[in-house]
Protein backbone atom coordinates (compact mmCIF):
# COMPACT_ATOMS: atom_id res chain seq x y z
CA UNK A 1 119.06 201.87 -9.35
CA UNK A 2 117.45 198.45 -10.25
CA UNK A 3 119.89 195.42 -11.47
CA UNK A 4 118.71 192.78 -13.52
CA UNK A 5 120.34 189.80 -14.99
CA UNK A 6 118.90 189.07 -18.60
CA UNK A 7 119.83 186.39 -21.35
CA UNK A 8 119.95 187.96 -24.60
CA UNK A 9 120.88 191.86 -24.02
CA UNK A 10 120.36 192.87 -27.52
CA UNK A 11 117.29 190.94 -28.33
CA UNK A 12 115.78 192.62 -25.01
CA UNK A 13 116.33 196.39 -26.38
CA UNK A 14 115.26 195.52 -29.23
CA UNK A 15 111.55 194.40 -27.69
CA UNK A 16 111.86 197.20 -24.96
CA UNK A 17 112.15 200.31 -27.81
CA UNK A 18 109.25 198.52 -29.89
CA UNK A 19 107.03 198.91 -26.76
CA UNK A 20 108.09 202.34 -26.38
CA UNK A 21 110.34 201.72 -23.30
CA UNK A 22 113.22 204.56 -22.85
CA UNK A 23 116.47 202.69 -23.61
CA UNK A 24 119.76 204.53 -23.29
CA UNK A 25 121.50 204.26 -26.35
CA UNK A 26 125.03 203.40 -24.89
CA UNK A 27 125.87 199.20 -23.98
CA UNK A 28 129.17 198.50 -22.58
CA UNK A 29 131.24 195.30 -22.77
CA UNK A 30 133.21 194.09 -20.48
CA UNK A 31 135.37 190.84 -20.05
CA UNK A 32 132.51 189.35 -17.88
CA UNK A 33 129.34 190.67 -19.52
CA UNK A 34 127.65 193.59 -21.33
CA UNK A 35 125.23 196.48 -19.46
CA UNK A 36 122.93 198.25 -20.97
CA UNK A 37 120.43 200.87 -19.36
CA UNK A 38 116.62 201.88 -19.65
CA UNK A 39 114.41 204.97 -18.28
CA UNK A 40 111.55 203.01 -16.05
CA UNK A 41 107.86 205.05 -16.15
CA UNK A 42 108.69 207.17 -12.97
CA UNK A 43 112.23 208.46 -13.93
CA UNK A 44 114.40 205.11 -12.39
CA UNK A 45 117.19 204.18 -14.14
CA UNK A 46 117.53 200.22 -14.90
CA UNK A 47 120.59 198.63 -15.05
CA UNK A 48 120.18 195.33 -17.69
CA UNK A 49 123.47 193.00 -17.35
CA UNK A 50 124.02 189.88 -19.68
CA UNK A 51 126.70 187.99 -17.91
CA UNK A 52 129.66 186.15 -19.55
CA UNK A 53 129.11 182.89 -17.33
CA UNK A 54 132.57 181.91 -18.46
CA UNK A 55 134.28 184.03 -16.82
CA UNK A 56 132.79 182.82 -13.09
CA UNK A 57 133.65 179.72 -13.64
């Protein structure tokens, strides 16, 4: 599975299901960050993570 760090997790799924990208319909929150997940054209799942910076610093 693929890991990417992205800036604005909602506004990303938002543009990803207009453009007819798979997007699992579950986002998790954590302390340091939400995740999110998409379908990728051959099957891959995609993990999409927007940090909470404050809580590495």
């Amino acid at each position: 599975m693929f890991n990417y760090r992205v800036e604005d997790l909602t506004e990303l799924l938002s543009a990803l299901k207009k453009e007819g990208v798979t997007v699992i319909d579950k986002t998790e929150e954590y302390e340091y960050g939400k995740f999110a997940w998409i379908i990728d054209l051959y099957g891959n799942k995609i993990e999409l993570w927007e940090p909470k910076d404050a809580a590495f610093l």
